[in-house]
PDB file of N, CA and C in Angstrom:
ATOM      1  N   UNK A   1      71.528 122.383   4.796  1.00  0.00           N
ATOM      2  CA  UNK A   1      72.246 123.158   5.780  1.00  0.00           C
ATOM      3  C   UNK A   1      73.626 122.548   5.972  1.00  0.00           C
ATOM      4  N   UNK A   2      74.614 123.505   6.355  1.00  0.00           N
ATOM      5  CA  UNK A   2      75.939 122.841   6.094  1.00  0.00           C
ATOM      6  C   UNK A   2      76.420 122.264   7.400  1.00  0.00           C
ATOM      7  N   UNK A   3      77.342 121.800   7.926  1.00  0.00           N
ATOM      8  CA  UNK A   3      77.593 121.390   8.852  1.00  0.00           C
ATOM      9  C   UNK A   3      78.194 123.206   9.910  1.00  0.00           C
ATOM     10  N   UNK A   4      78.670 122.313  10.838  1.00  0.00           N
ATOM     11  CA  UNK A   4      79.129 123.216  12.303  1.00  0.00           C
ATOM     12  C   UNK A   4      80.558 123.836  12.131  1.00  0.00           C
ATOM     13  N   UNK A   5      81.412 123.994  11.320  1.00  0.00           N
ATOM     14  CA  UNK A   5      82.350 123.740  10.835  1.00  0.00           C
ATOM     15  C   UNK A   5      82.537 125.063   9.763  1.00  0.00           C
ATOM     16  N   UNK A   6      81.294 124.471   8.685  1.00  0.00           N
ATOM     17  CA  UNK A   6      81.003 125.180   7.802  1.00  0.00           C
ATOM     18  C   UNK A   6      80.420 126.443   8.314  1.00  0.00           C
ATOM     19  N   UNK A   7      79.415 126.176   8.720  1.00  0.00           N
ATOM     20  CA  UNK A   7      78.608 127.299   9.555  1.00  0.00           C
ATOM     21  C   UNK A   7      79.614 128.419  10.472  1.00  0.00           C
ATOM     22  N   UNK A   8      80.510 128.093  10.908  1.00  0.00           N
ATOM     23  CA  UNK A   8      80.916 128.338  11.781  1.00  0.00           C
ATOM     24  C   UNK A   8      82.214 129.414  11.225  1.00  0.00           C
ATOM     25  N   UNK A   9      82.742 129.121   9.672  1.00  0.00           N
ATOM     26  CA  UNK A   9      83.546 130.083   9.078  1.00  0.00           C
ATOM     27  C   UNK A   9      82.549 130.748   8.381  1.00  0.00           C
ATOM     28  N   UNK A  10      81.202 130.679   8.526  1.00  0.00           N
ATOM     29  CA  UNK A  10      80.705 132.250   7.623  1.00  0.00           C
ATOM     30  C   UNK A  10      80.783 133.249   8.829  1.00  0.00           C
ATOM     31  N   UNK A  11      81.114 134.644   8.134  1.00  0.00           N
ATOM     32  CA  UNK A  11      81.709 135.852   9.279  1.00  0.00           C
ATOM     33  C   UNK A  11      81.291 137.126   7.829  1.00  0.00           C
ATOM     34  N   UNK A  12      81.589 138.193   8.718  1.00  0.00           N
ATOM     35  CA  UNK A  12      81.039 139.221   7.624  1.00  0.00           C
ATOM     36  C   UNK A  12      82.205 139.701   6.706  1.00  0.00           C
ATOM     37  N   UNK A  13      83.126 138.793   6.451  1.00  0.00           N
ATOM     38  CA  UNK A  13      83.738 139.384   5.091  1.00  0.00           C
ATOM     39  C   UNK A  13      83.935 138.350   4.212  1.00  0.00           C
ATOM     40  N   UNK A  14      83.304 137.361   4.511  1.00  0.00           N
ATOM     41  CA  UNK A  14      82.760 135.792   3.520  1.00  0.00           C
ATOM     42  C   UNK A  14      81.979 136.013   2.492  1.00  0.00           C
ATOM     43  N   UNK A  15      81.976 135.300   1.248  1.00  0.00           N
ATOM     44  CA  UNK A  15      80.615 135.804   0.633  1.00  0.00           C
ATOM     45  C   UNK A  15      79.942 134.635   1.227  1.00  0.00           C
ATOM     46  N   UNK A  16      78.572 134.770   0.080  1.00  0.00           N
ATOM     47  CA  UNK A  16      77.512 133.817   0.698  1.00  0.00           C
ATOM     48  C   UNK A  16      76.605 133.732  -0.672  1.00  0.00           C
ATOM     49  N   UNK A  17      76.088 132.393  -0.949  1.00  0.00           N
ATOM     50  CA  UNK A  17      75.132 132.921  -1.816  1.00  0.00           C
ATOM     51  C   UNK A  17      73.656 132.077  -1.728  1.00  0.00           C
ATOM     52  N   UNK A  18      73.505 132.805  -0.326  1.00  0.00           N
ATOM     53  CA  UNK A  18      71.676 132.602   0.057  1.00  0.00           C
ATOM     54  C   UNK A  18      71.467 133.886  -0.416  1.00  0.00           C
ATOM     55  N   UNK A  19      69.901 133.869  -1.029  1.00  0.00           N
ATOM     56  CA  UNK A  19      69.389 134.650  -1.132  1.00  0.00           C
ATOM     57  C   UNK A  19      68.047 135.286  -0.576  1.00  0.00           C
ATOM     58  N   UNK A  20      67.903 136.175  -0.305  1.00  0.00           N
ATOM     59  CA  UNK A  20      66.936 136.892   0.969  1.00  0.00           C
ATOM     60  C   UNK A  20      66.483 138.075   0.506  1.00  0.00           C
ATOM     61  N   UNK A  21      65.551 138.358   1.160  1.00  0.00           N
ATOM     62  CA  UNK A  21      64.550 139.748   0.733  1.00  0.00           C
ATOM     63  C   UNK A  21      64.846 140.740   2.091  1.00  0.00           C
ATOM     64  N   UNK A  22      65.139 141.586   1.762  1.00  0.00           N
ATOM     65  CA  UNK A  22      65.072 142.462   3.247  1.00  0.00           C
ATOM     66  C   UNK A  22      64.035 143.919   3.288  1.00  0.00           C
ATOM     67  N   UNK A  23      63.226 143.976   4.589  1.00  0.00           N
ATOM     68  CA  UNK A  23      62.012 144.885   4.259  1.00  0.00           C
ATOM     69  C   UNK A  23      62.139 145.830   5.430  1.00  0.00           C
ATOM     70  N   UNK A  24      61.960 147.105   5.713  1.00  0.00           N
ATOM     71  CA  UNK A  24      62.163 147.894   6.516  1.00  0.00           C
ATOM     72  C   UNK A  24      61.001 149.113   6.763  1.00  0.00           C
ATOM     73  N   UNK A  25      61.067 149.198   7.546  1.00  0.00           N
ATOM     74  CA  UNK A  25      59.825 149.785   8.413  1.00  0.00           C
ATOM     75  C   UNK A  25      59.118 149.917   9.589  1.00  0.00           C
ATOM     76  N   UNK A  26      58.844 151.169   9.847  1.00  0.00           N
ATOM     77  CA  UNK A  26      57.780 150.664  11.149  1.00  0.00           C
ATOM     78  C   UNK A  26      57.119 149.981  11.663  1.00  0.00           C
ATOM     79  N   UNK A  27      56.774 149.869  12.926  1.00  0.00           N
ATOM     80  CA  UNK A  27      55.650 148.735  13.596  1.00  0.00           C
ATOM     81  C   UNK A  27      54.450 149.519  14.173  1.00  0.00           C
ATOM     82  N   UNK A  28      52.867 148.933  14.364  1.00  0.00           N
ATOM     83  CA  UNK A  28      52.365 149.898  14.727  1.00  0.00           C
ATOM     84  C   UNK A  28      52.493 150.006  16.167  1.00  0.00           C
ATOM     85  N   UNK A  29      53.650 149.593  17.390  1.00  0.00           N
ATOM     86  CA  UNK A  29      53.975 149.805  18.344  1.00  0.00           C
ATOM     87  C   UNK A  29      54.993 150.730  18.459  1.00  0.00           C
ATOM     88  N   UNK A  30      55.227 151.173  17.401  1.00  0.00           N
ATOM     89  CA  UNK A  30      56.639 152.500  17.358  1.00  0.00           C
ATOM     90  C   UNK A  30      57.789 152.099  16.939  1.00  0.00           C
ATOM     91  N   UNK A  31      58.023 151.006  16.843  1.00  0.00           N
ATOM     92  CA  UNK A  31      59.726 150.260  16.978  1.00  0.00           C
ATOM     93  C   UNK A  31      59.790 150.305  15.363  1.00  0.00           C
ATOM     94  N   UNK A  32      61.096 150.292  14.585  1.00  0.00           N
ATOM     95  CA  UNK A  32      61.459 150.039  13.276  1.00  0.00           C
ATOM     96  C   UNK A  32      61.888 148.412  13.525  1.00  0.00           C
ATOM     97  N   UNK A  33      61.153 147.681  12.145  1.00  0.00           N
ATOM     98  CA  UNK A  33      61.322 146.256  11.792  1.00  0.00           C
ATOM     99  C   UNK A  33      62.348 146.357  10.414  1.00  0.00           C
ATOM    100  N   UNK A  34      63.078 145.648  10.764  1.00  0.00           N
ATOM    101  CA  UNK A  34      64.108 144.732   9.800  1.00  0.00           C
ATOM    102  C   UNK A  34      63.221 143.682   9.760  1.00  0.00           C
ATOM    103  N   UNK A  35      62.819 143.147   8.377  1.00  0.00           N
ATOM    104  CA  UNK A  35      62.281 141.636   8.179  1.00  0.00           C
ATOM    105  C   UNK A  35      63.083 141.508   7.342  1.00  0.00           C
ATOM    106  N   UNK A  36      63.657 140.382   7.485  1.00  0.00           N
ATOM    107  CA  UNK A  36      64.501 139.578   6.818  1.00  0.00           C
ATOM    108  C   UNK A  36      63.773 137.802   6.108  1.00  0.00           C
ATOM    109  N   UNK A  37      63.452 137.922   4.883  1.00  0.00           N
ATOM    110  CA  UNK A  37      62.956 136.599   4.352  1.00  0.00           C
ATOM    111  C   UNK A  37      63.701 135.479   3.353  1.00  0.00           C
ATOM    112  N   UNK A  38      64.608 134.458   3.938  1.00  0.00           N
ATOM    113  CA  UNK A  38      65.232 133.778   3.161  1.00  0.00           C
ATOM    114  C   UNK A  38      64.794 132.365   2.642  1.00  0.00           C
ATOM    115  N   UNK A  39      65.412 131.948   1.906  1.00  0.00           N
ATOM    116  CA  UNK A  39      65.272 130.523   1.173  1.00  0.00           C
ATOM    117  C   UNK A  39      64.969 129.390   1.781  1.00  0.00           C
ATOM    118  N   UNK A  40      64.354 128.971   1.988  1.00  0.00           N
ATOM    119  CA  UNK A  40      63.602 128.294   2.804  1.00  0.00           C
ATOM    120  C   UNK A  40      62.780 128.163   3.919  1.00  0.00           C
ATOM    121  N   UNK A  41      62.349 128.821   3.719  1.00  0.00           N
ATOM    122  CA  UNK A  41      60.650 129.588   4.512  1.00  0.00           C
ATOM    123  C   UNK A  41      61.545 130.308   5.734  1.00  0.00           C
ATOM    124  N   UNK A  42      62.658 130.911   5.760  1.00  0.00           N
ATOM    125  CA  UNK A  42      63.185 131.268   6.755  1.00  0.00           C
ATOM    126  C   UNK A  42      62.510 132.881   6.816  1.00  0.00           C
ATOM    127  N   UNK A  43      62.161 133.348   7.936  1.00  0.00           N
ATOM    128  CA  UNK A  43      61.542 134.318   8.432  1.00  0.00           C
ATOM    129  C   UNK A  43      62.105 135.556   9.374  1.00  0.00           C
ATOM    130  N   UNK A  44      62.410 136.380   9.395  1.00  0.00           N
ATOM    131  CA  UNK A  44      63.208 136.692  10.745  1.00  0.00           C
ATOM    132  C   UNK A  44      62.921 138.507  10.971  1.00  0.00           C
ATOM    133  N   UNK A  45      61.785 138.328  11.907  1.00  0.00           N
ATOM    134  CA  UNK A  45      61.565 139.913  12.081  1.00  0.00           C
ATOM    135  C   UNK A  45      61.854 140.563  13.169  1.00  0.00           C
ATOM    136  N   UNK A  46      63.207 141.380  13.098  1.00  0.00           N
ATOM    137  CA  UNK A  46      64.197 142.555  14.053  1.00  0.00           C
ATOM    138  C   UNK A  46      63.470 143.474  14.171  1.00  0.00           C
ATOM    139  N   UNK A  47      63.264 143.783  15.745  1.00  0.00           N
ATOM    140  CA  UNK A  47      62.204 145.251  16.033  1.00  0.00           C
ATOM    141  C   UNK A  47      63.491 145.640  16.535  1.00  0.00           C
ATOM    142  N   UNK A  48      63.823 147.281  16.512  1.00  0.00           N
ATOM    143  CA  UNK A  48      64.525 148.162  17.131  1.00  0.00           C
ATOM    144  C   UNK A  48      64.187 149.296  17.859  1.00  0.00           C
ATOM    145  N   UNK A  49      64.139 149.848  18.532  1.00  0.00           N
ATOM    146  CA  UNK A  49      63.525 150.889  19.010  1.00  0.00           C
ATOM    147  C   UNK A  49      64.324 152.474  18.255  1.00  0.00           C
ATOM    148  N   UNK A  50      63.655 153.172  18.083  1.00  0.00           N
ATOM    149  CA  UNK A  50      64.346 154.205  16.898  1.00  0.00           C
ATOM    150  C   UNK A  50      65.419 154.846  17.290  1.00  0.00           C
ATOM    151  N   UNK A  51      66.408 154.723  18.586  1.00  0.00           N
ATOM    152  CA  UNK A  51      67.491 155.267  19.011  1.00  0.00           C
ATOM    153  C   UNK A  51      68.046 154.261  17.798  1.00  0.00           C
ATOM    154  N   UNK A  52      67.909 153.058  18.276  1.00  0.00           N
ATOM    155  CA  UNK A  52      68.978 151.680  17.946  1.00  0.00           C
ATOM    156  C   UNK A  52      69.021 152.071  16.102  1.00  0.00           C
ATOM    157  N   UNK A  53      68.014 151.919  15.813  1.00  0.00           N
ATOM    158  CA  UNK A  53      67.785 152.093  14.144  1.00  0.00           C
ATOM    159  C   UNK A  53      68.606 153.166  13.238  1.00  0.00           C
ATOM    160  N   UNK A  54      68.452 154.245  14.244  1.00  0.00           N
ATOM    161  CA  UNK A  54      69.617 155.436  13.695  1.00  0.00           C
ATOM    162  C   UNK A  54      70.762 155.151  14.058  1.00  0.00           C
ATOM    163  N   UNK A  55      71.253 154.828  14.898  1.00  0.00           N
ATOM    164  CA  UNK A  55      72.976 153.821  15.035  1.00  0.00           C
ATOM    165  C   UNK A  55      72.819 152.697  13.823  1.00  0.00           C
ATOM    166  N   UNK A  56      72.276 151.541  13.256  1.00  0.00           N
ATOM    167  CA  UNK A  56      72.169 150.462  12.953  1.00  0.00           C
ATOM    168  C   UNK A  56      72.427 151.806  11.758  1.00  0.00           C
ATOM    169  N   UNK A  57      71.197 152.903  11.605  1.00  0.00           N
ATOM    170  CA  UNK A  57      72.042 153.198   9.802  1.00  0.00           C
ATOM    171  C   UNK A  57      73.275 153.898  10.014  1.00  0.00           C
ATOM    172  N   UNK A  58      73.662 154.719  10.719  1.00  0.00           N
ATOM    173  CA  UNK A  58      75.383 155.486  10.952  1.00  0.00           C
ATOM    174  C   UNK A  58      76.216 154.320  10.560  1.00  0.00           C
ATOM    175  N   UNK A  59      75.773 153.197  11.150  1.00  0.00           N
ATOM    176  CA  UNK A  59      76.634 151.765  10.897  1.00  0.00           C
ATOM    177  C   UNK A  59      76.782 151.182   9.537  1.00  0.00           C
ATOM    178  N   UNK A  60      75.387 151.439   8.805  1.00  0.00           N
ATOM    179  CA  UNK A  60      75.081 151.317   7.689  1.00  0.00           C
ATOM    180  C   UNK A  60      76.133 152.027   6.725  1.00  0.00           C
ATOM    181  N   UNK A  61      76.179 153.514   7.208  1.00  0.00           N
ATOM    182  CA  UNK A  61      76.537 154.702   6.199  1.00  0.00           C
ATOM    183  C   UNK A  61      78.077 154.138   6.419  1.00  0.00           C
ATOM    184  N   UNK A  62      78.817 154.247   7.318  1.00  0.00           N
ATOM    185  CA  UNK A  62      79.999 154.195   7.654  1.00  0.00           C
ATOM    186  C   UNK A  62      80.966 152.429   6.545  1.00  0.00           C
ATOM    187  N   UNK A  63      80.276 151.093   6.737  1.00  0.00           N
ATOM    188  CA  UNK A  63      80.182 150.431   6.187  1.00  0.00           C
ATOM    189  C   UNK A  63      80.290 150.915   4.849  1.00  0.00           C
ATOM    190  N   UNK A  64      79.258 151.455   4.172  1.00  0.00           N
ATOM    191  CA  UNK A  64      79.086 151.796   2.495  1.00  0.00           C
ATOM    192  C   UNK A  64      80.597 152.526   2.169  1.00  0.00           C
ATOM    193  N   UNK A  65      81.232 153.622   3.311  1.00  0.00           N
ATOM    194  CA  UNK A  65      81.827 154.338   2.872  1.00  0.00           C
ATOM    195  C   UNK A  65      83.306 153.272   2.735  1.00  0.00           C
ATOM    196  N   UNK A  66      83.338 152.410   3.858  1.00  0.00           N
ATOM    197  CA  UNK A  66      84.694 151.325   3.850  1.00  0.00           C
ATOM    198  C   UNK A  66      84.538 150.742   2.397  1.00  0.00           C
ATOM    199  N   UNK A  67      83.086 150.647   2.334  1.00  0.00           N
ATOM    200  CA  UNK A  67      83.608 149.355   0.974  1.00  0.00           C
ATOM    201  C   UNK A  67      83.569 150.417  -0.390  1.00  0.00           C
ATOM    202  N   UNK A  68      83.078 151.380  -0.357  1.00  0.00           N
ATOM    203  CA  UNK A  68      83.289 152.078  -1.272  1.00  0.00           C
ATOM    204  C   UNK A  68      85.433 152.370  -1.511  1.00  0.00           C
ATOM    205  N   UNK A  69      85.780 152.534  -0.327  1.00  0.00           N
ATOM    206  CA  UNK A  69      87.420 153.014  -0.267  1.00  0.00           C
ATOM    207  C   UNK A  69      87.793 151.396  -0.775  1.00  0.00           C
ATOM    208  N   UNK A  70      87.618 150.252  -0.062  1.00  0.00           N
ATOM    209  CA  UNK A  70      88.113 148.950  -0.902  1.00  0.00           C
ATOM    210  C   UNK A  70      87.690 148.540  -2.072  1.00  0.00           C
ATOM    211  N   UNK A  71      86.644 149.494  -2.940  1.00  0.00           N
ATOM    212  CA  UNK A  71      86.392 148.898  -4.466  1.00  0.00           C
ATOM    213  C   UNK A  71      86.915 149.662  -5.193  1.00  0.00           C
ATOM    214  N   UNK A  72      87.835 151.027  -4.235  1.00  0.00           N
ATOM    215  CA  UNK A  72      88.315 152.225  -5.256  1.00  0.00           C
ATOM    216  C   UNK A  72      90.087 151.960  -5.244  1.00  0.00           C
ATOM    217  N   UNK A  73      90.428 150.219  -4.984  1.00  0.00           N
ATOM    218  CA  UNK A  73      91.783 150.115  -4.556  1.00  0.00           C
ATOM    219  C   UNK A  73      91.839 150.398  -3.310  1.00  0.00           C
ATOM    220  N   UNK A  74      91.422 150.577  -2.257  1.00  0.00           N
ATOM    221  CA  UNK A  74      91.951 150.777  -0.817  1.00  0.00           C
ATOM    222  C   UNK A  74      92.474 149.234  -0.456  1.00  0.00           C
ATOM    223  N   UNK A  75      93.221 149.446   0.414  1.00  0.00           N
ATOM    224  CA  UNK A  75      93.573 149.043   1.332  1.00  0.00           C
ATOM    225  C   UNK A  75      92.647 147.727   1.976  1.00  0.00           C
ATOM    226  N   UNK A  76      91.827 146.327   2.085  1.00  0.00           N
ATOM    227  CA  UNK A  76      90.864 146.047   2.653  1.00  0.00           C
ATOM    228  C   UNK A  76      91.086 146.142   4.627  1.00  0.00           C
ATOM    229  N   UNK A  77      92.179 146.033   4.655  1.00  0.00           N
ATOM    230  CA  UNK A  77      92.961 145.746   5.898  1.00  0.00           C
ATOM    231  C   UNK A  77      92.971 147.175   6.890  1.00  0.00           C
ATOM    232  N   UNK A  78      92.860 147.892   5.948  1.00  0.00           N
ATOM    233  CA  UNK A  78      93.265 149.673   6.558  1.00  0.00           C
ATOM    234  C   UNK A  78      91.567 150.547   6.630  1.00  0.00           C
ATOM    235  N   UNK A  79      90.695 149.728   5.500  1.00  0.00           N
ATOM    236  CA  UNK A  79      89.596 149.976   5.572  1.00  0.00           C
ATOM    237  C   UNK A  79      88.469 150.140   6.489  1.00  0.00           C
ATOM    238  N   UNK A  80      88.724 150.944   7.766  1.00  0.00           N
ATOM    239  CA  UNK A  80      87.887 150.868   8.805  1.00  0.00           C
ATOM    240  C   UNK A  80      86.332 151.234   8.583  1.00  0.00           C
ATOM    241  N   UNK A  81      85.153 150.971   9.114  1.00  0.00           N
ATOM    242  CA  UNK A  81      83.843 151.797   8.910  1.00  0.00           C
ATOM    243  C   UNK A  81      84.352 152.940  10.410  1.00  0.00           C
ATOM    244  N   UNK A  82      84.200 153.983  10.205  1.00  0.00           N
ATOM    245  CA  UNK A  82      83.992 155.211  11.126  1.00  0.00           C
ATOM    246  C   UNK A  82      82.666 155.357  11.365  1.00  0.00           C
ATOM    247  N   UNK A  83      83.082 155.435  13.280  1.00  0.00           N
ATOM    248  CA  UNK A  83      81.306 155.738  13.909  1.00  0.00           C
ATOM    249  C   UNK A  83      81.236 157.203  13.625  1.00  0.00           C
ATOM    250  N   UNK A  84      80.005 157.565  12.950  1.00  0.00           N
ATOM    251  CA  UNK A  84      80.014 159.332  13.192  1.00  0.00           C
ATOM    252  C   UNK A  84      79.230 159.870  14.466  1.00  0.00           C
TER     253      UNK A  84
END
């Protein structure tokens, strides 16, 4: 693990190269789970309630479409994700 420092400049336009499994789905309490499983027995299971989950993908979709405009030459700076 890296120091506080280190840790502390990863942000979401850093790369990274941990690698992780990500699993999605229902719970049998109703809520949608994000499980997230990384490199070193790291574990991490996100319940959402299904309002949150359909924002989390609009967020999703909107995202795909920014980085799609910055791998087609856009702009990275001008590249906003739009809430729909």
């Amino acid at each position: 693990m890296g120091t506080r420092q280190q840790e502390a400049a990863m942000g979401i336009d850093k790369q990274s190269d941990i690698a992780a499994n990500l699993q999605i789905g229902p719970t049998d309490h109703g809520m949608v789970r994000i499980y997230v499983e990384a490199e070193g027995g790291i574990e991490l299971p996100l319940d959402f309630d299904p309002d949150e989950a359909e924002e989390i993908a609009e967020e999703l979709r909107a995202a795909a479409e920014a980085a799609r405009a910055i791998g087609k030459g856009g702009n990275p700076g001008n590249a906003k994700p739009k809430r729909r």
